[in-house]
PDB file of N, CA and C in Angstrom:
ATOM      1  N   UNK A   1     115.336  85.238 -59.835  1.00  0.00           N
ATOM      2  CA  UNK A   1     114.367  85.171 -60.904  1.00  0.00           C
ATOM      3  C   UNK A   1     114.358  86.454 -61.725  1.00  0.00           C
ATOM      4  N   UNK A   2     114.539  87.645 -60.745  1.00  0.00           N
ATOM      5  CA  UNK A   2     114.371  89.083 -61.644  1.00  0.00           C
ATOM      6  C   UNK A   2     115.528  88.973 -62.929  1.00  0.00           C
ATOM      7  N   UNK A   3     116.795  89.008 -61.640  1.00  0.00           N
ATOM      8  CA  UNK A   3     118.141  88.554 -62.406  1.00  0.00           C
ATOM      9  C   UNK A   3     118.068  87.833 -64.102  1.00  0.00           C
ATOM     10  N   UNK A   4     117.494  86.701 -63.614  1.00  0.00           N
ATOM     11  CA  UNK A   4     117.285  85.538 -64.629  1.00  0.00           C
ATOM     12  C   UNK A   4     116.065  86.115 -65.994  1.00  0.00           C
ATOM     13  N   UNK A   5     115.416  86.557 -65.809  1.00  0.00           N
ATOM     14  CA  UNK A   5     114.255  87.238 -66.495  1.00  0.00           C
ATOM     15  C   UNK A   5     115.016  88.333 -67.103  1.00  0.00           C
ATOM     16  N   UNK A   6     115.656  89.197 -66.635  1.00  0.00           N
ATOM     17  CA  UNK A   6     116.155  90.475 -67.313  1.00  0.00           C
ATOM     18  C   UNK A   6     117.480  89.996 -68.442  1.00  0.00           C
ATOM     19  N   UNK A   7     118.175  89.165 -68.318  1.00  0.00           N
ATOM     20  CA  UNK A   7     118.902  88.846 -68.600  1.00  0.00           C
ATOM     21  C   UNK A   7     118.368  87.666 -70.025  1.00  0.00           C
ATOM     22  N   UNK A   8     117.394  87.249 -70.213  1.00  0.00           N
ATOM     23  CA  UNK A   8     117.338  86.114 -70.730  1.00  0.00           C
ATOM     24  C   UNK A   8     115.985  87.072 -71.579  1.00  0.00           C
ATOM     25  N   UNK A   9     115.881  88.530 -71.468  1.00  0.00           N
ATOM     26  CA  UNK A   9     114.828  89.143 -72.549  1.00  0.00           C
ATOM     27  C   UNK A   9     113.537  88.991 -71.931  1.00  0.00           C
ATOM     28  N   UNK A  10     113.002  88.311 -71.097  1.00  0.00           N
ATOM     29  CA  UNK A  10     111.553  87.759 -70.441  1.00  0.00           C
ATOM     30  C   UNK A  10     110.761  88.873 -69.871  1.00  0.00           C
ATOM     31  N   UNK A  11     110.444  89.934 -70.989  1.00  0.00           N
ATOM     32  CA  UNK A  11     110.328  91.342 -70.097  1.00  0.00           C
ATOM     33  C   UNK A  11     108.569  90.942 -69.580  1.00  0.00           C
ATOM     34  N   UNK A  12     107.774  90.199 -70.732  1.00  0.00           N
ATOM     35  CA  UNK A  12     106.253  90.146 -70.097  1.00  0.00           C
ATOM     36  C   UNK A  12     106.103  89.570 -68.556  1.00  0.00           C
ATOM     37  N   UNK A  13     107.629  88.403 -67.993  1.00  0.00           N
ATOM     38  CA  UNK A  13     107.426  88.698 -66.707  1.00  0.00           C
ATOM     39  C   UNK A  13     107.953  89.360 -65.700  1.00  0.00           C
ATOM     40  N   UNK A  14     108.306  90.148 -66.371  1.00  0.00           N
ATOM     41  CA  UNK A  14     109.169  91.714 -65.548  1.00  0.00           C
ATOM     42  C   UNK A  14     107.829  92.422 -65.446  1.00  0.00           C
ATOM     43  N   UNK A  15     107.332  93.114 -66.780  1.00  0.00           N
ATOM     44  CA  UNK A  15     105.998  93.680 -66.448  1.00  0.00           C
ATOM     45  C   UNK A  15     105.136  93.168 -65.073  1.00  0.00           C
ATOM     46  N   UNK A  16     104.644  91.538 -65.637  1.00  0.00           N
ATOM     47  CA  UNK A  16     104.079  91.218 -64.593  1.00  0.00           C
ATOM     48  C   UNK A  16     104.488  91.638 -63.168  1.00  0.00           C
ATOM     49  N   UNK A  17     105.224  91.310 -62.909  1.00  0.00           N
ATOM     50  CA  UNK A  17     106.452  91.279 -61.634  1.00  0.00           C
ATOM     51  C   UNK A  17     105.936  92.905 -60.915  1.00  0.00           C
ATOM     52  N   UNK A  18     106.111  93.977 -61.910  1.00  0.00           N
ATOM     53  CA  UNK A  18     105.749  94.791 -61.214  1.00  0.00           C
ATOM     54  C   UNK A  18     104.525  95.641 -61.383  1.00  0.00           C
ATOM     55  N   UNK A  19     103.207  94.903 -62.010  1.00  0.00           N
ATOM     56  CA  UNK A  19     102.291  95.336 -61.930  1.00  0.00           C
ATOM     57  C   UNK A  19     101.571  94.493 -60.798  1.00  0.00           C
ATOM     58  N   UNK A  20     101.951  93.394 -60.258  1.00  0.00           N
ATOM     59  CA  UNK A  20     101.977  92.551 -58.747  1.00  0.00           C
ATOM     60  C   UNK A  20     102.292  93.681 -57.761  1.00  0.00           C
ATOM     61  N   UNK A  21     103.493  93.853 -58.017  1.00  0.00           N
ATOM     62  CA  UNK A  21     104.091  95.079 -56.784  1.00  0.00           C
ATOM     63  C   UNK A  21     103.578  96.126 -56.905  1.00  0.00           C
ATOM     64  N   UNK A  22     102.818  96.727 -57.864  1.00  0.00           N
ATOM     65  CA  UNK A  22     102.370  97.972 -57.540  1.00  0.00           C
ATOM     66  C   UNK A  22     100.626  97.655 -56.693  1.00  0.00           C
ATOM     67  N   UNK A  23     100.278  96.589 -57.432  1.00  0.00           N
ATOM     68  CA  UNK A  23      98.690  96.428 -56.800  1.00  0.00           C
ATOM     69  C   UNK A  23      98.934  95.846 -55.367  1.00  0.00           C
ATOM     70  N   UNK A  24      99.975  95.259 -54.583  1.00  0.00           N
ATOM     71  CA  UNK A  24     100.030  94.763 -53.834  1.00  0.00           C
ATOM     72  C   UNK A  24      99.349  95.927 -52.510  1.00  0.00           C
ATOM     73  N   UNK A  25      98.713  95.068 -51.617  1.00  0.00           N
ATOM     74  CA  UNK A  25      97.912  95.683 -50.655  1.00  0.00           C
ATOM     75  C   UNK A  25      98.733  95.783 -49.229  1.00  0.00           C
ATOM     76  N   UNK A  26      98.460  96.667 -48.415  1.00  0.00           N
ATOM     77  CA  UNK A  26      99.366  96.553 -46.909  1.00  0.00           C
ATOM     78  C   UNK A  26      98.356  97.039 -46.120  1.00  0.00           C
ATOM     79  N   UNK A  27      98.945  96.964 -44.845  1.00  0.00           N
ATOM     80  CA  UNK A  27      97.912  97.603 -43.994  1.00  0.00           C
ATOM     81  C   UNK A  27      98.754  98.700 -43.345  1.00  0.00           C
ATOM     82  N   UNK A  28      97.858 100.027 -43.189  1.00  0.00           N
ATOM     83  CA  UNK A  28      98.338 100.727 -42.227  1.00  0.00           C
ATOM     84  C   UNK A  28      97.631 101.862 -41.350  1.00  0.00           C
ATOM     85  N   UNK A  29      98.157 102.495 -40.408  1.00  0.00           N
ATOM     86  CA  UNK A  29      97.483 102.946 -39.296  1.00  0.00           C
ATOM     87  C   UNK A  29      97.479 104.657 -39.959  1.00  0.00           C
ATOM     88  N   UNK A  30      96.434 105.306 -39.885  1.00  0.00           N
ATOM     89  CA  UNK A  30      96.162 106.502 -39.929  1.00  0.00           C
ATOM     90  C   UNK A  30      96.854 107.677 -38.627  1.00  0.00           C
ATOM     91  N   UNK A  31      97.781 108.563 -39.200  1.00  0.00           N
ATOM     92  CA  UNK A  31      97.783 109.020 -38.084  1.00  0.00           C
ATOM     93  C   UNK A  31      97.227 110.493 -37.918  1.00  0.00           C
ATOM     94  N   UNK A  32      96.893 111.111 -38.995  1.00  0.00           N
ATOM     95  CA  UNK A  32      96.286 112.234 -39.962  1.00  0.00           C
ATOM     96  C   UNK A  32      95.078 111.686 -40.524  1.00  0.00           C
ATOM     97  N   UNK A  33      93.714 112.784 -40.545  1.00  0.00           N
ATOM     98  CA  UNK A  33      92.740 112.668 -41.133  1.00  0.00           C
ATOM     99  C   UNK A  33      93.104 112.797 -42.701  1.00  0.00           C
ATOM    100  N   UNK A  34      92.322 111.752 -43.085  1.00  0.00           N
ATOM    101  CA  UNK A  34      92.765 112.035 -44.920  1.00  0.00           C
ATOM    102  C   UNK A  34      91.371 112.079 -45.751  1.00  0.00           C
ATOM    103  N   UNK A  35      91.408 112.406 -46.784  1.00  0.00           N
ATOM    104  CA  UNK A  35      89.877 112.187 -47.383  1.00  0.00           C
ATOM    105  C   UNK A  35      90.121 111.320 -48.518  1.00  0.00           C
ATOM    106  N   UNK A  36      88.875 110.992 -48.931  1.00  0.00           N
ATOM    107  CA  UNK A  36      88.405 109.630 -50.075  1.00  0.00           C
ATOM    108  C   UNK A  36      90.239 110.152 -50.745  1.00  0.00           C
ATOM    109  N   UNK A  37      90.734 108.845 -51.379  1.00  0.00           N
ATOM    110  CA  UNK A  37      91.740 109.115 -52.375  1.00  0.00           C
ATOM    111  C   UNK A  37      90.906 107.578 -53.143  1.00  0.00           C
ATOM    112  N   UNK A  38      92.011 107.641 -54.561  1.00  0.00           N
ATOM    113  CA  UNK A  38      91.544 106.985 -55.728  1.00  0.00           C
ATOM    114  C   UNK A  38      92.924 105.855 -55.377  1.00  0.00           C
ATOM    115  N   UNK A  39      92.948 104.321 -55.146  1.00  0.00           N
ATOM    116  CA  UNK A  39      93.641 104.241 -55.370  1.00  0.00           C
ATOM    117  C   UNK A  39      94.438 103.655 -56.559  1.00  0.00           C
ATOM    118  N   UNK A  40      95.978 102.825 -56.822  1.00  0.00           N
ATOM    119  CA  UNK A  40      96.642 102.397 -57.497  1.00  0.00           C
ATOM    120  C   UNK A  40      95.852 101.604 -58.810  1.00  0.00           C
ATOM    121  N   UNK A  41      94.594 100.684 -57.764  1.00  0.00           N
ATOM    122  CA  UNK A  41      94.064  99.860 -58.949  1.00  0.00           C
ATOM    123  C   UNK A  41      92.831 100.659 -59.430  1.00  0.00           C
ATOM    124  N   UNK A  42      92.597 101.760 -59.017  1.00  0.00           N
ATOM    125  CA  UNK A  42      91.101 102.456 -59.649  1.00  0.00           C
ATOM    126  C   UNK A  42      89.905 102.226 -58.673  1.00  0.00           C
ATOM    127  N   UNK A  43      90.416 102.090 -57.365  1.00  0.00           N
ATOM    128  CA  UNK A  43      89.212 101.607 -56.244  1.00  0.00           C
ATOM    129  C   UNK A  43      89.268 103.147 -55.663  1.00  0.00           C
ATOM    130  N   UNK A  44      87.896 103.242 -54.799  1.00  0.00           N
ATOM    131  CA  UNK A  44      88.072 104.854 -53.918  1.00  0.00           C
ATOM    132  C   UNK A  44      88.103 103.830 -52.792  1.00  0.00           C
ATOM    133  N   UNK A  45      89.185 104.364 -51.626  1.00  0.00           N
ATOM    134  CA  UNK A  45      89.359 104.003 -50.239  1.00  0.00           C
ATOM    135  C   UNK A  45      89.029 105.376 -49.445  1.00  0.00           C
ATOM    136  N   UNK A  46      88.481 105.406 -48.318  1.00  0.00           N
ATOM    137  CA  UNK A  46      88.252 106.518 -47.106  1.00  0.00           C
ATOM    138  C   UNK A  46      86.911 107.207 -47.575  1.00  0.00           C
ATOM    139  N   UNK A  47      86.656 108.083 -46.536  1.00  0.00           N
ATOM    140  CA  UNK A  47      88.014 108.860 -45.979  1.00  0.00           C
ATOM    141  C   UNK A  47      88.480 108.409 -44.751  1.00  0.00           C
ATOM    142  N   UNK A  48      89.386 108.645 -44.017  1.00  0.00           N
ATOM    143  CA  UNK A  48      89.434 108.047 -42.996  1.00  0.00           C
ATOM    144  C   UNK A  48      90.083 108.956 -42.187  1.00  0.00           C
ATOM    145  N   UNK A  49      89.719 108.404 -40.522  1.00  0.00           N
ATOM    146  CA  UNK A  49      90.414 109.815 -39.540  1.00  0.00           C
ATOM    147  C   UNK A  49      91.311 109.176 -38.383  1.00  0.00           C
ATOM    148  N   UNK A  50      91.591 109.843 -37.998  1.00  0.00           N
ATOM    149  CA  UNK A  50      92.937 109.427 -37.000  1.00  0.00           C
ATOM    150  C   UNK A  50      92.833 108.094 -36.443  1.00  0.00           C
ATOM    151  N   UNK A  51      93.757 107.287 -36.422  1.00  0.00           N
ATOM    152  CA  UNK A  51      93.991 105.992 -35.791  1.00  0.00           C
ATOM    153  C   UNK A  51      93.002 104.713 -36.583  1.00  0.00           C
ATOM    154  N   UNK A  52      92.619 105.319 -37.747  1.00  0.00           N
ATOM    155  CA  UNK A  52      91.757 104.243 -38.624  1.00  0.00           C
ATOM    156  C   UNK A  52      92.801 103.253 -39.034  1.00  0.00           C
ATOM    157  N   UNK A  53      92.293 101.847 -39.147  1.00  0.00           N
ATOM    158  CA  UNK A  53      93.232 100.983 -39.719  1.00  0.00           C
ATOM    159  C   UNK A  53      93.069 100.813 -41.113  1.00  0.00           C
ATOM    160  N   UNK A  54      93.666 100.377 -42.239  1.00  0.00           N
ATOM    161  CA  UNK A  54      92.766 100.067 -43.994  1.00  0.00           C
ATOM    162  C   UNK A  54      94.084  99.209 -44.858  1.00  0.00           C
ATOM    163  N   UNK A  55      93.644  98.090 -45.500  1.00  0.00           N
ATOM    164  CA  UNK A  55      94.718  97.719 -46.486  1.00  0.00           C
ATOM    165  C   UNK A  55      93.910  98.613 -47.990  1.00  0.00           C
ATOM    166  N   UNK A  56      95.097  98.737 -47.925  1.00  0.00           N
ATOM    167  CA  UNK A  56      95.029  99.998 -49.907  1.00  0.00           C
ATOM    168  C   UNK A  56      96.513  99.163 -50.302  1.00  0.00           C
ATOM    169  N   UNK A  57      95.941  99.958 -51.668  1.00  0.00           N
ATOM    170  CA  UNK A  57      97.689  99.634 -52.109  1.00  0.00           C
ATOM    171  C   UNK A  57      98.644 100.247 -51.779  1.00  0.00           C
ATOM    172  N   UNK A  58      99.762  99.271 -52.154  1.00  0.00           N
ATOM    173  CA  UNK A  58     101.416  99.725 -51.579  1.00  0.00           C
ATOM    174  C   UNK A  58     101.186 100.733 -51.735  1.00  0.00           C
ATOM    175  N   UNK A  59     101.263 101.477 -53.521  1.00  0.00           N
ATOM    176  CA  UNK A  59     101.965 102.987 -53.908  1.00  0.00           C
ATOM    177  C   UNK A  59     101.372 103.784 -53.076  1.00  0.00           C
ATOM    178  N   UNK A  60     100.314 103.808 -52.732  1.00  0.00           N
ATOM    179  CA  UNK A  60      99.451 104.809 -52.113  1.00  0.00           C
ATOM    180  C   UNK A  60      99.869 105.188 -50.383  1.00  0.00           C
ATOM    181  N   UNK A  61     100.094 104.001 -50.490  1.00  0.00           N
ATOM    182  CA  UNK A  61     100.461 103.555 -48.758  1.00  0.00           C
ATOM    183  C   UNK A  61     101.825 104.331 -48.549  1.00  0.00           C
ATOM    184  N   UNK A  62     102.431 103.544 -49.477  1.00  0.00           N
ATOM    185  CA  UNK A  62     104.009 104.890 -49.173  1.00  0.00           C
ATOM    186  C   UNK A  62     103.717 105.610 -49.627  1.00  0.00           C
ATOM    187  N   UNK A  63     103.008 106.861 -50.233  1.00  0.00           N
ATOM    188  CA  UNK A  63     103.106 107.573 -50.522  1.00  0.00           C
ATOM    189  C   UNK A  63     102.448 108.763 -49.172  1.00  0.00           C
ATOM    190  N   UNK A  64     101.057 107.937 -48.643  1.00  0.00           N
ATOM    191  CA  UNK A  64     100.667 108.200 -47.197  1.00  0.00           C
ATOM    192  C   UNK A  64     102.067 108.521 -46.480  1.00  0.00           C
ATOM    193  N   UNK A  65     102.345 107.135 -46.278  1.00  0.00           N
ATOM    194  CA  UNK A  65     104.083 107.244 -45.331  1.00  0.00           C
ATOM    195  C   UNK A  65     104.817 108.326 -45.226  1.00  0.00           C
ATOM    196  N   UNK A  66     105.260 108.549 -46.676  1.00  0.00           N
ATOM    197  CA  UNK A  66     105.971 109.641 -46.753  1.00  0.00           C
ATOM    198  C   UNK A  66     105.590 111.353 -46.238  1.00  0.00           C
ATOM    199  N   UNK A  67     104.451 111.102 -46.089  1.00  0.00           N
ATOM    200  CA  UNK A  67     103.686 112.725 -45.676  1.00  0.00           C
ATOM    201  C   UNK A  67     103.294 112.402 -44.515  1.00  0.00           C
ATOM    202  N   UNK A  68     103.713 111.461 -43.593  1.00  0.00           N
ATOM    203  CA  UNK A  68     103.426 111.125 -41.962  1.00  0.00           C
ATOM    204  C   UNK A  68     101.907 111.228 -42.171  1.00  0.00           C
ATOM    205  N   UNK A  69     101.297 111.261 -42.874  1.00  0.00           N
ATOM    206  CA  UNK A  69      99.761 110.474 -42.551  1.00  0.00           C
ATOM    207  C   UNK A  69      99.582 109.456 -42.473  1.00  0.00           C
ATOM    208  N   UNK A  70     100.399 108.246 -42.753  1.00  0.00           N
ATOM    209  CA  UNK A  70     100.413 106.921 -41.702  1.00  0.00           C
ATOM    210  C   UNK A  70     100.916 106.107 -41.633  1.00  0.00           C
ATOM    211  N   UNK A  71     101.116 104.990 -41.088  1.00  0.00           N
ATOM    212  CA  UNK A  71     102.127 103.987 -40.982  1.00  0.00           C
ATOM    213  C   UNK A  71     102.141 102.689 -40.696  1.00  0.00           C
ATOM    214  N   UNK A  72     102.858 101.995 -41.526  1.00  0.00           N
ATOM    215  CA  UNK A  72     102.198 100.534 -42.216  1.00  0.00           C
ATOM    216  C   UNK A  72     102.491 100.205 -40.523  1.00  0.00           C
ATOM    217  N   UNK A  73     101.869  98.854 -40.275  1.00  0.00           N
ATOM    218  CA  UNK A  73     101.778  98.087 -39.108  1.00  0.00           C
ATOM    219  C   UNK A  73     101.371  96.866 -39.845  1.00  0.00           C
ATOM    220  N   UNK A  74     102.020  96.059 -39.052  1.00  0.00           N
ATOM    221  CA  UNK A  74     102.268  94.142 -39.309  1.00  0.00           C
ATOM    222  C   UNK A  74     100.944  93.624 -38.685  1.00  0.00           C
ATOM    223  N   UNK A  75     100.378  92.996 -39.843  1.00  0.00           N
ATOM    224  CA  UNK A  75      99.182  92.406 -39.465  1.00  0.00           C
ATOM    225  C   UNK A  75      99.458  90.805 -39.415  1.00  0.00           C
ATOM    226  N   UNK A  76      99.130  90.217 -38.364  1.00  0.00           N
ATOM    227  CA  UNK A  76      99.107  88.780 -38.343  1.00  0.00           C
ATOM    228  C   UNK A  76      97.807  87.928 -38.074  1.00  0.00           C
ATOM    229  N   UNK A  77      97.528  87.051 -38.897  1.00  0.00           N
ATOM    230  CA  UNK A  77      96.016  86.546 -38.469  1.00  0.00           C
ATOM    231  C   UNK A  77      96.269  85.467 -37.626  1.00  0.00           C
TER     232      UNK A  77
END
């Protein structure tokens, strides 16, 4: 579909496409105390302290990741 969209000019659902992926939510485990952050869509999440669980958005989430303050975990209902 990306393929097909980029190719055929369809950029309003390219935009879309990745303003989906950026708001998209995950869950993950705290492994570092963190304080209130702002996130992706303009919400305040936390603060939160060691071993807290929270869905936020992706960007934020990897961006957590990346500084070992925490790490997504598979939620199944």
């Amino acid at each position: 579909m990306i393929l097909s969209a980029t190719i055929n000019g369809k950029s309003k659902f390219l935009e879309s496409l990745a303003q989906n992926h950026k708001t998209k939510k995950i869950v993950i485990r705290f492994l570092k105390e963190v304080e209130e952050i702002v996130g992706a869509d303009l919400e305040k999440y936390g603060p939160f302290k060691t071993e807290d669980i929270a869905t936020i958005p992706y960007e934020n989430a990897q961006a957590l990741i990346a500084k070992n303050a925490a790490t997504k975990i598979r939620w199944d209902d």
